[in-house]
PDB file of N, CA and C in Angstrom:
ATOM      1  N   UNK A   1      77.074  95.863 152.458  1.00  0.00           N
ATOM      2  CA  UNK A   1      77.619  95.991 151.118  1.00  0.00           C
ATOM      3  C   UNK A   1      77.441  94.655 150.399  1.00  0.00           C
ATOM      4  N   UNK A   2      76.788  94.813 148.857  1.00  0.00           N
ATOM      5  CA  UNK A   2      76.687  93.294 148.841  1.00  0.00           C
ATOM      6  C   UNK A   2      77.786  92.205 148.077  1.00  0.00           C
ATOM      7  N   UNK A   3      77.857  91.464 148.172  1.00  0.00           N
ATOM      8  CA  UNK A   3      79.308  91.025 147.642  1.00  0.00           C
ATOM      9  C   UNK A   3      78.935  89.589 146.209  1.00  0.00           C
ATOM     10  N   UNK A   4      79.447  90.367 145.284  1.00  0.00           N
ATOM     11  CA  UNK A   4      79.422  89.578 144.164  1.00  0.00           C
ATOM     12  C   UNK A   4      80.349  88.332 143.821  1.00  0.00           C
ATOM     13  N   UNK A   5      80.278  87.281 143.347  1.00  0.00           N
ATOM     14  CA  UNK A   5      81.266  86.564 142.141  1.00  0.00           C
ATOM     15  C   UNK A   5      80.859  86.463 140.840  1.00  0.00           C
ATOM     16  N   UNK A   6      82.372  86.678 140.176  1.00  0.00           N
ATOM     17  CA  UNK A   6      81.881  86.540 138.716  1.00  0.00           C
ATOM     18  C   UNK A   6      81.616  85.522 138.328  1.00  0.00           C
ATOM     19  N   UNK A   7      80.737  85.011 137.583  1.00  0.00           N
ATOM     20  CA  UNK A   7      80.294  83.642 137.168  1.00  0.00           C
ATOM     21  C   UNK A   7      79.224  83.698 135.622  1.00  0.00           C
ATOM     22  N   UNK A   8      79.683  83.149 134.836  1.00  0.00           N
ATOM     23  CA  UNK A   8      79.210  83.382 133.571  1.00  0.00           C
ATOM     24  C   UNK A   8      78.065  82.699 133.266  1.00  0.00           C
ATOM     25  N   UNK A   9      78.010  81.687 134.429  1.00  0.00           N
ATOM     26  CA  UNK A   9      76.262  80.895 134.046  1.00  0.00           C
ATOM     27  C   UNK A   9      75.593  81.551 135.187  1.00  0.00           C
ATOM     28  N   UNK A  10      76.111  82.784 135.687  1.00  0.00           N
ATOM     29  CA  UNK A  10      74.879  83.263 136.477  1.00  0.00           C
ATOM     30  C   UNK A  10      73.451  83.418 135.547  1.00  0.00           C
ATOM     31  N   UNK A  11      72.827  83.645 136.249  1.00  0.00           N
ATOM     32  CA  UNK A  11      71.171  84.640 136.085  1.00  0.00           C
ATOM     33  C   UNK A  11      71.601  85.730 136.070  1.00  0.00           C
ATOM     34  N   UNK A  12      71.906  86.264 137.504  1.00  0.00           N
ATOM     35  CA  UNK A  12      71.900  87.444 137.639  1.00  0.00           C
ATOM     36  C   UNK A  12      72.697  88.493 136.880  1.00  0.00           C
ATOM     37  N   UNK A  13      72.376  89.867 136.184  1.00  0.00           N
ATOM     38  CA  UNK A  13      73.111  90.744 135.259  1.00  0.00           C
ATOM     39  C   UNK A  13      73.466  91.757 136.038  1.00  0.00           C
ATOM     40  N   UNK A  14      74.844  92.411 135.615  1.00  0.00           N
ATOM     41  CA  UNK A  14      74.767  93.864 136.031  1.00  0.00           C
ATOM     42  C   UNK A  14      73.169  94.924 135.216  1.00  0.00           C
ATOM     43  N   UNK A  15      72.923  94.398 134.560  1.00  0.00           N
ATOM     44  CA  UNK A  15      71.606  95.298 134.317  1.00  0.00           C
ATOM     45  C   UNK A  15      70.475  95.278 135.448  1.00  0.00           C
ATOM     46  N   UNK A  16      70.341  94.119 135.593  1.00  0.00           N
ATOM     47  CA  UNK A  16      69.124  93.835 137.121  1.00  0.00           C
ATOM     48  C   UNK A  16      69.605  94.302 138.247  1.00  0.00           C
ATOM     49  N   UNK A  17      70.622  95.008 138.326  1.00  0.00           N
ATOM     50  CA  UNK A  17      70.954  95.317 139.841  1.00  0.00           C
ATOM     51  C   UNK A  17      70.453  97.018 139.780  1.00  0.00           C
ATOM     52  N   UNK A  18      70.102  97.143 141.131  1.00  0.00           N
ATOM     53  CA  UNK A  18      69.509  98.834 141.478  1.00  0.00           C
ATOM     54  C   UNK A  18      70.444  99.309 141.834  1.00  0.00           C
ATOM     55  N   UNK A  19      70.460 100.669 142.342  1.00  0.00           N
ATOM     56  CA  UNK A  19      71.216 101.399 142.644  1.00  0.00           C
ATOM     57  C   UNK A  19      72.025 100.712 144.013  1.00  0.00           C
ATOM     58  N   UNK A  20      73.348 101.080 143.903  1.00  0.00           N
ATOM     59  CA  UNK A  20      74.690 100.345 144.828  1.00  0.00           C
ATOM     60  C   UNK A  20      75.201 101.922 145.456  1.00  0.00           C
ATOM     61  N   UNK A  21      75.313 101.882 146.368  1.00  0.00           N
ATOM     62  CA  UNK A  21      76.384 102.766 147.028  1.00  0.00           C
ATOM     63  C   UNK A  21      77.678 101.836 147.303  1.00  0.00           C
ATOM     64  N   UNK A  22      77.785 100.986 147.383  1.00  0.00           N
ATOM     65  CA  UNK A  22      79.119 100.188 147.113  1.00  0.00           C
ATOM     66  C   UNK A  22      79.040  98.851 146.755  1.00  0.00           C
ATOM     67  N   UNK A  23      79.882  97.487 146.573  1.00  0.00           N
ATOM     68  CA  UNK A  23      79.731  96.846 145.753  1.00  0.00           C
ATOM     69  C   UNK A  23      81.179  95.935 145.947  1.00  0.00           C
ATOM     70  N   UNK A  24      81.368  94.633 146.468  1.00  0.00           N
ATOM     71  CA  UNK A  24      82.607  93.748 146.764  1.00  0.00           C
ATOM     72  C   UNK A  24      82.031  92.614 145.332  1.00  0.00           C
ATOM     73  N   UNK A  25      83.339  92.952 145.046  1.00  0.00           N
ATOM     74  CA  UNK A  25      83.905  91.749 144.034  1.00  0.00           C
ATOM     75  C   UNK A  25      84.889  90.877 144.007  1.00  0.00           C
ATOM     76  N   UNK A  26      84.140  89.639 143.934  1.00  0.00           N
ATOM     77  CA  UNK A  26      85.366  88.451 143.990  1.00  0.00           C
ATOM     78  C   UNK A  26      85.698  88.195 142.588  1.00  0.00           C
ATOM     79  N   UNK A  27      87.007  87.991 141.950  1.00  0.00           N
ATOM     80  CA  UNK A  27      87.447  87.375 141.056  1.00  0.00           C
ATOM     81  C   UNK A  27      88.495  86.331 140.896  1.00  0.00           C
ATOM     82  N   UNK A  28      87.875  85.248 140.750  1.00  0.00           N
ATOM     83  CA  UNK A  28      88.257  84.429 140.712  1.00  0.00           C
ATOM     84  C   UNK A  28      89.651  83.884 139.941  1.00  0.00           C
ATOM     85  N   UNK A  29      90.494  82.878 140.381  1.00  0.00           N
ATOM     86  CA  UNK A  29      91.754  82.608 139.414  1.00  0.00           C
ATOM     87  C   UNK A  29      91.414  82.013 137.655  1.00  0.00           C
ATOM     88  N   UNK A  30      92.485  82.174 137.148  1.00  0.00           N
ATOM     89  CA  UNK A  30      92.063  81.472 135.652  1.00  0.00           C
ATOM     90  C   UNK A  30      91.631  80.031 136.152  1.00  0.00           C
ATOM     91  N   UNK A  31      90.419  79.362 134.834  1.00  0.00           N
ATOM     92  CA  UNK A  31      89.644  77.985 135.842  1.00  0.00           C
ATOM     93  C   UNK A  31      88.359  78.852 136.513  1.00  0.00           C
ATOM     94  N   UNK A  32      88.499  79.342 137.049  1.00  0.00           N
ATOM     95  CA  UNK A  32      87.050  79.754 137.916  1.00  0.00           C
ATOM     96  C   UNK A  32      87.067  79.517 139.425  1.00  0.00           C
ATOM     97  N   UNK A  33      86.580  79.431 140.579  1.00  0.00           N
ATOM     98  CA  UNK A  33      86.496  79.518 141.811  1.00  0.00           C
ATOM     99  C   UNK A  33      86.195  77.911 141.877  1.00  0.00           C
ATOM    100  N   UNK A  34      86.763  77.380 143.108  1.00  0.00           N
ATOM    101  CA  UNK A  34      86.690  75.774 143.177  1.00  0.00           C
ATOM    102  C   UNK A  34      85.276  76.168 143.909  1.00  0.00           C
ATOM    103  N   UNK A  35      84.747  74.767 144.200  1.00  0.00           N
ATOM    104  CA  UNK A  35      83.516  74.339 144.903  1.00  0.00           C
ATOM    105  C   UNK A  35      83.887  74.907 146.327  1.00  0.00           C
ATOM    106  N   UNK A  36      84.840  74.501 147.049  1.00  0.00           N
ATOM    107  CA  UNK A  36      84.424  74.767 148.516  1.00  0.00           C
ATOM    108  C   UNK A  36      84.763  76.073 148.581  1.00  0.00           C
ATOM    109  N   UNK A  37      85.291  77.091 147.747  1.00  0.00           N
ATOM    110  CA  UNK A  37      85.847  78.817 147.910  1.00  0.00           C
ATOM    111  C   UNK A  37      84.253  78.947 147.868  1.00  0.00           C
ATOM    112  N   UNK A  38      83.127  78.720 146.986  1.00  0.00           N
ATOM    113  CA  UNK A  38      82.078  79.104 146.788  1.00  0.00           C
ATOM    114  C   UNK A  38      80.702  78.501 147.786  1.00  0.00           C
ATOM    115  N   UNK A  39      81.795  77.752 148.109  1.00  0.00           N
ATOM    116  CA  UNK A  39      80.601  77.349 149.249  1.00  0.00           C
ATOM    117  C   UNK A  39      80.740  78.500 150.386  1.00  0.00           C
ATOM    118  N   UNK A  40      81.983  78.830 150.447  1.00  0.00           N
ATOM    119  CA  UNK A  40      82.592  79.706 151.906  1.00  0.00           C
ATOM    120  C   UNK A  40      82.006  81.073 151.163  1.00  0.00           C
ATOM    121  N   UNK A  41      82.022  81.511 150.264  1.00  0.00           N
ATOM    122  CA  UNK A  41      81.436  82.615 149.441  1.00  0.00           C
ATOM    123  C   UNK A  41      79.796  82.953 149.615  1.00  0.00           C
ATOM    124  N   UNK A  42      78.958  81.656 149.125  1.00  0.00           N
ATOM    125  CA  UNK A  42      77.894  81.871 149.289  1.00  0.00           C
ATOM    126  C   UNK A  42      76.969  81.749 151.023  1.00  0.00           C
ATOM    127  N   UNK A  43      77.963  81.533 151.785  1.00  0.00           N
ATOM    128  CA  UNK A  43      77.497  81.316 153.384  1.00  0.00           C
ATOM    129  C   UNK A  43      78.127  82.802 153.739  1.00  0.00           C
ATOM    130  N   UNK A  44      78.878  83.332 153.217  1.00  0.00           N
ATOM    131  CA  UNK A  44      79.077  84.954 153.356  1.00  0.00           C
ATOM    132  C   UNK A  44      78.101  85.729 152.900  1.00  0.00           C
ATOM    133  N   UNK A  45      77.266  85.479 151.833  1.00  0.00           N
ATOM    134  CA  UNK A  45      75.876  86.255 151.578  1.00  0.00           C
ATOM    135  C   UNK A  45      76.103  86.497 149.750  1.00  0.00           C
ATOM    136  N   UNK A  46      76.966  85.464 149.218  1.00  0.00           N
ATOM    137  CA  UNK A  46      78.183  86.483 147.797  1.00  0.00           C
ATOM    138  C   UNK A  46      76.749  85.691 146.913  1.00  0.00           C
ATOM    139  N   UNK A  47      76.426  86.562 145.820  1.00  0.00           N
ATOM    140  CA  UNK A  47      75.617  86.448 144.597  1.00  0.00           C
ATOM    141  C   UNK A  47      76.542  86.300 143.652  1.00  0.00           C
ATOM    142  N   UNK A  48      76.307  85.138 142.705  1.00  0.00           N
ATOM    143  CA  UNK A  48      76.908  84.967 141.396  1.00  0.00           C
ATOM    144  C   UNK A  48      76.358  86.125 140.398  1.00  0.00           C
ATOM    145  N   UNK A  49      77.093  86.782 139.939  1.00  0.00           N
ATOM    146  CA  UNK A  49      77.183  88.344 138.653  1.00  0.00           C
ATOM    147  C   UNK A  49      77.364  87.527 137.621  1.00  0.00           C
ATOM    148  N   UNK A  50      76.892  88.083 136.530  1.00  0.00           N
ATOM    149  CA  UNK A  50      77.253  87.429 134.950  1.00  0.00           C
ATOM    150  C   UNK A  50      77.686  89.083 134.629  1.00  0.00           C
ATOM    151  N   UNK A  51      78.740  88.614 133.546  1.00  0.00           N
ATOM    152  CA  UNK A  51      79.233  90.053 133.104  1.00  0.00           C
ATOM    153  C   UNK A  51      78.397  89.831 131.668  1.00  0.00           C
ATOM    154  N   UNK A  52      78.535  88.426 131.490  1.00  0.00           N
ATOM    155  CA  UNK A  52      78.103  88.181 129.831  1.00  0.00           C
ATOM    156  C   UNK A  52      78.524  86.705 129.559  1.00  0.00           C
ATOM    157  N   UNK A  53      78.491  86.144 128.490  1.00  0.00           N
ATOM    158  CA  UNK A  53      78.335  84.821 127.846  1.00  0.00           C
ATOM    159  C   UNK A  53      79.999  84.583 128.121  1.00  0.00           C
ATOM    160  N   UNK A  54      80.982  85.264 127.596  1.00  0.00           N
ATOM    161  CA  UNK A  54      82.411  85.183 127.802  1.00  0.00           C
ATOM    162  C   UNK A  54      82.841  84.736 129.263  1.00  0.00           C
ATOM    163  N   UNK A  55      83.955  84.315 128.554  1.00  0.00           N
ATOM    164  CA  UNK A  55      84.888  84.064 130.136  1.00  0.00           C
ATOM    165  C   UNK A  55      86.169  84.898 129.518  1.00  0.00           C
ATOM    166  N   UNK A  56      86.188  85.995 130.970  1.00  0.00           N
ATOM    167  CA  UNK A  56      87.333  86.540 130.674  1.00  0.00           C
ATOM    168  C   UNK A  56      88.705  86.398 131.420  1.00  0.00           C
ATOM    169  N   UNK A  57      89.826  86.824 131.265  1.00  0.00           N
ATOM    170  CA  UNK A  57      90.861  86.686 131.843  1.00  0.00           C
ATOM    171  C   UNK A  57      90.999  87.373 132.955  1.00  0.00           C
ATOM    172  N   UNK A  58      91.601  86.639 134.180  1.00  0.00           N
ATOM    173  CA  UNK A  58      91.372  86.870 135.200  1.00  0.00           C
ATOM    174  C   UNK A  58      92.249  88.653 135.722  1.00  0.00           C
ATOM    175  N   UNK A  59      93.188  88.982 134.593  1.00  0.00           N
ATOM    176  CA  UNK A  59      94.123  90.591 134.484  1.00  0.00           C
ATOM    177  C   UNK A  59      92.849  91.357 134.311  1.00  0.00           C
ATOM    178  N   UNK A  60      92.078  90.733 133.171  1.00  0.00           N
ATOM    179  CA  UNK A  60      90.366  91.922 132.754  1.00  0.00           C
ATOM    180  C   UNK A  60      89.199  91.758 132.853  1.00  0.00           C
ATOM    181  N   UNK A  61      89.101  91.004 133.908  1.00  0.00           N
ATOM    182  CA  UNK A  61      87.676  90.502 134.174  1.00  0.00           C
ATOM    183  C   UNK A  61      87.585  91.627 135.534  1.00  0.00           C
ATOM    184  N   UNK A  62      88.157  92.067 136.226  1.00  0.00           N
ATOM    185  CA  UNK A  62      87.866  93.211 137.355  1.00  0.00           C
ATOM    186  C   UNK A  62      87.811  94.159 136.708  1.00  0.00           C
ATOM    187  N   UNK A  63      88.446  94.507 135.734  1.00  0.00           N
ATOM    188  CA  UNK A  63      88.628  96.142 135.110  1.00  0.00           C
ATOM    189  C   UNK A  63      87.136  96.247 134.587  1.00  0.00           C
ATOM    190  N   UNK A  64      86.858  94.958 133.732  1.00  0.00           N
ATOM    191  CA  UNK A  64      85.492  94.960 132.962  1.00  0.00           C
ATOM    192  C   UNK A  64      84.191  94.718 133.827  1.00  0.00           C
ATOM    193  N   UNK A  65      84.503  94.302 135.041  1.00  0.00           N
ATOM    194  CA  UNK A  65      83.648  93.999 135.991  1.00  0.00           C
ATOM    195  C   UNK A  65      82.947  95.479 136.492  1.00  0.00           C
ATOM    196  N   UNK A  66      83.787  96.873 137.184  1.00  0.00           N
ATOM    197  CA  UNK A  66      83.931  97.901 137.475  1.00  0.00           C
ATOM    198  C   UNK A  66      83.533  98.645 136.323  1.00  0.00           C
ATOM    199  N   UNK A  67      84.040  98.604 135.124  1.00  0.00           N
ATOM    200  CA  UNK A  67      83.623  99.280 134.319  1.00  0.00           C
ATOM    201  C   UNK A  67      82.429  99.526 133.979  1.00  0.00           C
ATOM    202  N   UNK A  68      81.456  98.077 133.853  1.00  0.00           N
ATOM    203  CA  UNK A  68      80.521  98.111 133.562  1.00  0.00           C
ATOM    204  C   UNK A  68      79.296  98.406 134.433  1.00  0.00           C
ATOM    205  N   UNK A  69      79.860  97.886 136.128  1.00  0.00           N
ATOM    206  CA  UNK A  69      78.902  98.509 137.002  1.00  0.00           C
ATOM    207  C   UNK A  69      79.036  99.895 137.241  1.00  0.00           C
ATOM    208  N   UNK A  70      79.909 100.844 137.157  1.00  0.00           N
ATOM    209  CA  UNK A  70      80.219 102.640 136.977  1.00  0.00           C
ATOM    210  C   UNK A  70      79.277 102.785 135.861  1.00  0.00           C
ATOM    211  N   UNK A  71      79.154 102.314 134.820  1.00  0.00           N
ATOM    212  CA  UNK A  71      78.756 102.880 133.880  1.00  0.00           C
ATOM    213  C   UNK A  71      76.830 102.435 134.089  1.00  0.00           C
ATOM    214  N   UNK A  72      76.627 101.283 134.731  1.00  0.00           N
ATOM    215  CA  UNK A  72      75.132 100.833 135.058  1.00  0.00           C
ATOM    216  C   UNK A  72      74.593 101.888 135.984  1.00  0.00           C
ATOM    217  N   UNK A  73      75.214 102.137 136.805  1.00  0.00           N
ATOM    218  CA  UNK A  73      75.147 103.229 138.179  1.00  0.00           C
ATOM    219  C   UNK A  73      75.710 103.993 138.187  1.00  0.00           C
ATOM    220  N   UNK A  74      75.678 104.775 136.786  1.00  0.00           N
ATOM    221  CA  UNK A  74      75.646 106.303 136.373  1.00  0.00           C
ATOM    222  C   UNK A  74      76.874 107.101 136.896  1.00  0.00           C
ATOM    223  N   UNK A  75      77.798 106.330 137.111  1.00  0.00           N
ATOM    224  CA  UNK A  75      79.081 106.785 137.775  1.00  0.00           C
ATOM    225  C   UNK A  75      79.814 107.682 136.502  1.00  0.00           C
ATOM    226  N   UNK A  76      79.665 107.234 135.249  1.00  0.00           N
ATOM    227  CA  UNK A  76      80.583 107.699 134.153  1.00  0.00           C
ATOM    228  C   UNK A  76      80.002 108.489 133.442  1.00  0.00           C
TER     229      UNK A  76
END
């Protein structure tokens, strides 16, 4: 399963991703994920996700996270 963080200077988009049969998301506290959470993150296999240019709040950044991958991968 592959496991994401949200990160707004990613590359990577929910548009570039293929089809998921499932999908782990980290979201991070308000501030963003410290250096060594992401070091322990990216030695787990975790890809930085961009949702978009925004930084959102850490209550709607999962809702909007989910939302938008259901709706990429035809869930909705």
């Amino acid at each position: 399963t592959p496991l994401f963080t949200l990160d707004p200077q990613a590359t990577l988009r929910v548009r570039d991703l293929r089809a998921l049969s499932a999908a782990q998301l980290v979201i991070g506290p308000e501030g963003g994920l410290d250096a060594a959470d992401l070091l322990l993150l990216r030695a787990a296999g975790a890809q930085s996700l961009a949702l978009g240019p925004r930084v959102l709040r850490t209550e709607t950044a999962g809702m909007a996270a989910l939302a938008m991958l259901q709706s990429h991968l035809g869930d909705c």
